[in-house]
C-alpha atoms as a PDB file:
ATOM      1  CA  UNK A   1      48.782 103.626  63.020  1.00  0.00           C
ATOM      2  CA  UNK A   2      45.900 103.773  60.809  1.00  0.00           C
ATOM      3  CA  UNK A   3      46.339 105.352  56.985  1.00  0.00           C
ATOM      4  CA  UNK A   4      45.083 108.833  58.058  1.00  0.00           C
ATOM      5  CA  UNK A   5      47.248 109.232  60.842  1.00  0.00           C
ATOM      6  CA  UNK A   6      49.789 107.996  58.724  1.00  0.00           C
ATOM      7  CA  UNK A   7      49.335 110.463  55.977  1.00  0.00           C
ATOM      8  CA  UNK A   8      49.194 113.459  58.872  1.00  0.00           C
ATOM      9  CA  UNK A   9      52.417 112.083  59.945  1.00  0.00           C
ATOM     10  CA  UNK A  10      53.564 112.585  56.315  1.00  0.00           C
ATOM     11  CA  UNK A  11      52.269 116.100  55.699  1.00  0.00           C
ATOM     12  CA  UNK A  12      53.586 117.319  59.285  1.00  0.00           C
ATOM     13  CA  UNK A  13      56.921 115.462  58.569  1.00  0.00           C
ATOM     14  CA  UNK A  14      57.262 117.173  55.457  1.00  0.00           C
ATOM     15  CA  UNK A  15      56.419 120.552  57.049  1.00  0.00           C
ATOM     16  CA  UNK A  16      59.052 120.228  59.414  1.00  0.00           C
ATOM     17  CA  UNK A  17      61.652 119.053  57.406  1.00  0.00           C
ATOM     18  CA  UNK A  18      60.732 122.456  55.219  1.00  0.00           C
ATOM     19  CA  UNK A  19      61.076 124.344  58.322  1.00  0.00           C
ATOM     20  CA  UNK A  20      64.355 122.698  59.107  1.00  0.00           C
ATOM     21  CA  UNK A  21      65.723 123.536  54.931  1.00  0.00           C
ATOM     22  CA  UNK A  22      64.632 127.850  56.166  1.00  0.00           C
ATOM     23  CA  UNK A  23      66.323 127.727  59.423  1.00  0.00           C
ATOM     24  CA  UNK A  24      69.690 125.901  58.307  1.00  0.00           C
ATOM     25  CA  UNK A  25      70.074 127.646  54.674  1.00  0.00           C
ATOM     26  CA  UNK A  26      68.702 131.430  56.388  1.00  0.00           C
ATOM     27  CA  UNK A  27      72.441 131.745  58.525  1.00  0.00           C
ATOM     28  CA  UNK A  28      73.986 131.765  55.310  1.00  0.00           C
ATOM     29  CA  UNK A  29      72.245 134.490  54.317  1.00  0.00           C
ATOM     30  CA  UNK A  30      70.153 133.732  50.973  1.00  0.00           C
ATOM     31  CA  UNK A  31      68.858 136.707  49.334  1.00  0.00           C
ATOM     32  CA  UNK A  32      65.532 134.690  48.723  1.00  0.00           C
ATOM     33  CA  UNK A  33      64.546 130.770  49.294  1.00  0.00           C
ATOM     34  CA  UNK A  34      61.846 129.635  47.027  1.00  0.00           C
ATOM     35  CA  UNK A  35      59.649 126.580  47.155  1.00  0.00           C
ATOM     36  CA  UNK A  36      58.939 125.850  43.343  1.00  0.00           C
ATOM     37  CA  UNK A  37      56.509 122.349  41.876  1.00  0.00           C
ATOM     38  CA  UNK A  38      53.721 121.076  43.394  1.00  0.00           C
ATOM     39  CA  UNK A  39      54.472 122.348  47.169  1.00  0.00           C
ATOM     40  CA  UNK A  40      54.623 125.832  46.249  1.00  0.00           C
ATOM     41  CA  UNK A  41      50.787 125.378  45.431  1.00  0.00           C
ATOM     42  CA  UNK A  42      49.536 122.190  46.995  1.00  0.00           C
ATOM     43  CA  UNK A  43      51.197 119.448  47.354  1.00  0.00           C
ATOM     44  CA  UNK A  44      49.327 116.516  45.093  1.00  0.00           C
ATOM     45  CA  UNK A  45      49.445 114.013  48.132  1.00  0.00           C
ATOM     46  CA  UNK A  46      51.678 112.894  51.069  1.00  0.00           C
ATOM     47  CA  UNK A  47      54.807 111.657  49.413  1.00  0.00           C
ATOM     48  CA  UNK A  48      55.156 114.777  47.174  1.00  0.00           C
ATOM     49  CA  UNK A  49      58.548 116.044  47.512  1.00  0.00           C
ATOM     50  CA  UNK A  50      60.219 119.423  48.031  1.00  0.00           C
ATOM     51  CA  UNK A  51      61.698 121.149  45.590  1.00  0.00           C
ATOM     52  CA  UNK A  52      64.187 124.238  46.751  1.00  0.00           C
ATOM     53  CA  UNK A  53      65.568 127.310  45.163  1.00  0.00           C
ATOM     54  CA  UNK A  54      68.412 129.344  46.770  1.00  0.00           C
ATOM     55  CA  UNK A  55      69.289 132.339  45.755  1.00  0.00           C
ATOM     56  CA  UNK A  56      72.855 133.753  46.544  1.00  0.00           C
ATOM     57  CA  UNK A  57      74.468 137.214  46.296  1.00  0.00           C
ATOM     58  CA  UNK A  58      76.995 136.044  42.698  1.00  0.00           C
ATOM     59  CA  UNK A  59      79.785 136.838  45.538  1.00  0.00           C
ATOM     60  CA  UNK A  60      78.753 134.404  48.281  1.00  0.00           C
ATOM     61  CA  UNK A  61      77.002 131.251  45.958  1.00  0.00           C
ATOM     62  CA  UNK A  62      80.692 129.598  45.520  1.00  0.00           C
ATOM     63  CA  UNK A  63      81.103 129.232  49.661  1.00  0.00           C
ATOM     64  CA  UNK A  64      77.370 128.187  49.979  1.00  0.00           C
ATOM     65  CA  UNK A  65      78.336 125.372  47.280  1.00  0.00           C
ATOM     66  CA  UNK A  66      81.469 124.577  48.837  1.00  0.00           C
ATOM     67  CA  UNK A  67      79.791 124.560  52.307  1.00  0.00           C
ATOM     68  CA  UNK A  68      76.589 122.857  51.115  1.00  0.00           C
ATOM     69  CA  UNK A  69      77.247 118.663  52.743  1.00  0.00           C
ATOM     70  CA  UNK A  70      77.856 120.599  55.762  1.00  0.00           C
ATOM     71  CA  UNK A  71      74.566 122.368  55.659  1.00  0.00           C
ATOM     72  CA  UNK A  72      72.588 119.428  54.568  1.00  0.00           C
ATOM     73  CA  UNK A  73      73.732 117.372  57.146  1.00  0.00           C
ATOM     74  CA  UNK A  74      72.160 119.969  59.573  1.00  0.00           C
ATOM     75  CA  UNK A  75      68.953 119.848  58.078  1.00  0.00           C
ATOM     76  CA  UNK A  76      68.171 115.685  57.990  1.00  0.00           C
ATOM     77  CA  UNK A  77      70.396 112.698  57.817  1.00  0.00           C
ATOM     78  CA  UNK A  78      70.458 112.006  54.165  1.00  0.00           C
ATOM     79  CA  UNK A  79      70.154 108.355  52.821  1.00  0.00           C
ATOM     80  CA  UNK A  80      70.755 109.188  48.840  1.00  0.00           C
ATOM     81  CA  UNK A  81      72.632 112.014  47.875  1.00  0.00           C
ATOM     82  CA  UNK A  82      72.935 112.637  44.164  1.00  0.00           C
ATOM     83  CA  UNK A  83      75.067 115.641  42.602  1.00  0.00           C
ATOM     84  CA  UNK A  84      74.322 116.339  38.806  1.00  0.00           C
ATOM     85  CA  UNK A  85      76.261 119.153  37.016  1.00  0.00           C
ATOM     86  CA  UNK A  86      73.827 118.960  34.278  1.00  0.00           C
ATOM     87  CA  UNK A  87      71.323 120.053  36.090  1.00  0.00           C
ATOM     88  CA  UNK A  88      72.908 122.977  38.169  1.00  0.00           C
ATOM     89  CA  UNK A  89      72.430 126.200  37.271  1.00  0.00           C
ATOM     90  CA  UNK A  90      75.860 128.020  36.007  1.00  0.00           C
ATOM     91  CA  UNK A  91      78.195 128.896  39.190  1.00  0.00           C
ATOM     92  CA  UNK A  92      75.597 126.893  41.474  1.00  0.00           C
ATOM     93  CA  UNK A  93      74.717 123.703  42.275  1.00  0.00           C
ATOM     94  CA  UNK A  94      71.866 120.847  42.030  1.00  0.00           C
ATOM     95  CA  UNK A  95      71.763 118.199  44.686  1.00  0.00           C
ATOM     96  CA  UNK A  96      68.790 115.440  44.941  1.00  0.00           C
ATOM     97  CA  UNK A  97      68.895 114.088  48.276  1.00  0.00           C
ATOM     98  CA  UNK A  98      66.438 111.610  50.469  1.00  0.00           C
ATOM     99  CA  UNK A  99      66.261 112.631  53.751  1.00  0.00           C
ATOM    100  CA  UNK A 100      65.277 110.725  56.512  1.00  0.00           C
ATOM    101  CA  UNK A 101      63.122 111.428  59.552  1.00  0.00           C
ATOM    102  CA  UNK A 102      60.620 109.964  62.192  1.00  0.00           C
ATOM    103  CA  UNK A 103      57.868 110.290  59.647  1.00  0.00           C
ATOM    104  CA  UNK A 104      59.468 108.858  56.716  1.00  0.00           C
ATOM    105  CA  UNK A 105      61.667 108.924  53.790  1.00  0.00           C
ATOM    106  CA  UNK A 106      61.659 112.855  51.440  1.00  0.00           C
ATOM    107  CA  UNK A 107      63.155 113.751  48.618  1.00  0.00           C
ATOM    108  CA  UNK A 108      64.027 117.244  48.318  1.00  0.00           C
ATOM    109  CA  UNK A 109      65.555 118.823  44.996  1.00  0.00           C
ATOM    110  CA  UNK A 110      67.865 121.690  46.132  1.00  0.00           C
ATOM    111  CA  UNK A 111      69.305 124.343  43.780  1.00  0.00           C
ATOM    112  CA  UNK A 112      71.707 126.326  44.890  1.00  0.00           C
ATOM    113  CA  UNK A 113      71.823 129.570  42.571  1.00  0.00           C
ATOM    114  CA  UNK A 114      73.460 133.378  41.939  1.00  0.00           C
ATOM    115  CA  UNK A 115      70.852 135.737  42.054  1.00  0.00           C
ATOM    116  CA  UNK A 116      71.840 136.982  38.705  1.00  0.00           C
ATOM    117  CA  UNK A 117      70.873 133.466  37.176  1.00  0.00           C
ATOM    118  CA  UNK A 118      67.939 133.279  39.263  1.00  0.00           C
ATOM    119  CA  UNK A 119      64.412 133.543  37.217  1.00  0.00           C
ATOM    120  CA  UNK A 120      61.335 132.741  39.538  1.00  0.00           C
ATOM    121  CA  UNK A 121      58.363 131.497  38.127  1.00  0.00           C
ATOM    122  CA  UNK A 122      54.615 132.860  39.115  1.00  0.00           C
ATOM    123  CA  UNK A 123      53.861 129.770  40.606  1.00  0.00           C
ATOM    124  CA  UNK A 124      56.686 129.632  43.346  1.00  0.00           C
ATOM    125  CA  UNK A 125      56.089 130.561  46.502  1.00  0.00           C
ATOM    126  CA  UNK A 126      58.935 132.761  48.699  1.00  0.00           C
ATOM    127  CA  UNK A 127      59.697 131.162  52.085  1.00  0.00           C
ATOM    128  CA  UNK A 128      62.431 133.417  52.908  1.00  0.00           C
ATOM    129  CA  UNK A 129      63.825 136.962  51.897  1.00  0.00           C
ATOM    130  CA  UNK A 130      62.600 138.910  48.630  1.00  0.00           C
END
């Protein structure tokens, strides 16, 4: 494999593993899912990673959170998985994880959110709801 193919590899594993985060997280029924950082715009190169916001009726976001390694698992086998309360917004949750896949190693920042403690920048882009 030469280093374009390689980086196509990249981008299209990437883009699958985003369609993969829609399809899994959409069945629990997300008011919104927002891409946010560098994707939402253009990505600055291949190994740019994916950063996630989830939006939750206030009602539903504590099963989502308590149901959330379930849901990963569906989306990629994860290598890393790192939990940080200091970074989760209030009621929700903040997971790092590296996913693996045929094309490669990504890191995708999920936040798991109420909707009431959701604030979405200009810059994000909406990949699922409103």
């Amino acid at each position: 494999m030469n280093l374009e193919e390689f980086k196509e590899a990249r981008v299209n594993g990437r883009e699958e593993l985003l369609t993969n985060i829609i399809q899994v997280f959409s069945e629990s029924k997300p008011v919104a899912i927002y891409q946010f950082g560098s994707g939402a715009q253009e990505y600055k190169d291949e190994f740019s990673d994916l950063d996630i916001w989830l939006a939750f009726d206030d009602k539903e976001v504590g099963t989502v959170v308590k149901n959330q390694n379930n849901l990963f698992k569906r989306i990629a086998p994860s290598l890393v998985k790192h939990q940080s309360k200091s970074w989760s917004p209030p009621g929700g949750s903040a997971t790092l994880i590296i996913h693996k896949s045929k094309s490669g190693l990504f890191q995708v920042d999920y936040y798991i959110s109420k909707l009431t403690n959701t604030v979405i920048k200009d810059k994000s882009r909406l990949l699922y709801g409103k």
